[in-house]
Protein backbone atom coordinates (compact mmCIF):
# COMPACT_ATOMS: atom_id res chain seq x y z
CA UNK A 1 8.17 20.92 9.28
CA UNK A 2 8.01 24.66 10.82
CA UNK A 3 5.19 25.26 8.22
CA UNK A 4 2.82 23.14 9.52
CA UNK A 5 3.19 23.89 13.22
CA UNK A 6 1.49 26.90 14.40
CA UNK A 7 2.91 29.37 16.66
CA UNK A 8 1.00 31.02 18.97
CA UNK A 9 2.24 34.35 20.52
CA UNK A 10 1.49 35.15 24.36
CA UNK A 11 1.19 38.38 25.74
CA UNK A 12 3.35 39.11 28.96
CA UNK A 13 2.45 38.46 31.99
CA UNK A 14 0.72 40.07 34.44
CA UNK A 15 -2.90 42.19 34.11
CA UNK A 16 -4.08 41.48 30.74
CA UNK A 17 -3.21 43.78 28.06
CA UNK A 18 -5.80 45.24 25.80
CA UNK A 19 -6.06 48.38 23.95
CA UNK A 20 -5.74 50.42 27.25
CA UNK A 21 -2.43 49.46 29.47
CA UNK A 22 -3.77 50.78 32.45
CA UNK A 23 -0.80 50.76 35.79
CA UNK A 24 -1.59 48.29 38.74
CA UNK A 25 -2.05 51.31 40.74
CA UNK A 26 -5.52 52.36 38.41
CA UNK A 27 -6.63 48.68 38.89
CA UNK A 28 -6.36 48.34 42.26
CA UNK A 29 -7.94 52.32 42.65
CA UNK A 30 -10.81 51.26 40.85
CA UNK A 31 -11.39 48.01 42.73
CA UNK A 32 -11.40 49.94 46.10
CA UNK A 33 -14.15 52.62 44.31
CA UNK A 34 -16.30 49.52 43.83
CA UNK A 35 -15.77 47.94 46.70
CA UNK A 36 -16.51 50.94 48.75
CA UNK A 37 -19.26 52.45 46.71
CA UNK A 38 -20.75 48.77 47.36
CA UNK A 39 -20.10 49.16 51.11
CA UNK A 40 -21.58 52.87 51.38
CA UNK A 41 -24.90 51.17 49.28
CA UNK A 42 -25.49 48.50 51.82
CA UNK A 43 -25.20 50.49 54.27
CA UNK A 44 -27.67 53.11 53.60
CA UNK A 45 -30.20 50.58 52.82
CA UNK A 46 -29.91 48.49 56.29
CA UNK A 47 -30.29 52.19 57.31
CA UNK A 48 -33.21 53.22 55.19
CA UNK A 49 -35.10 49.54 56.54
CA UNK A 50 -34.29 50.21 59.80
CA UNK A 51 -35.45 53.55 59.98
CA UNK A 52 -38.54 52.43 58.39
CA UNK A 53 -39.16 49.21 61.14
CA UNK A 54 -39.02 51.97 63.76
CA UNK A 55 -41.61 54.28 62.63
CA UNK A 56 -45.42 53.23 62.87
């Protein structure tokens, strides 16, 4: 009977594992990058449209 069943073999838990284990600490430093460099590009642009509402 163990020939017909099929097994299928997890990988651990946790951040997914591909051909690059990268620490939690890289994940969560790269997250904060994007997040910020997202920030820092929102902000110049309200910046850029506001300076450009104020001059004739």
């Amino acid at each position: 009977m163990n020939s017909l069943q099929t097994r299928t073999e997890r990988p651990p838990e946790g951040l997914a594992r591909g051909i690059v284990v990268a620490p939690k600490w890289a994940v969560a430093a790269l997250g904060a990058a994007v997040v910020l460099g997202a920030i820092i590009y929102l902000v110049v642009r309200v910046r850029r449209a506001r300076k450009n509402l104020r001059a004739p």
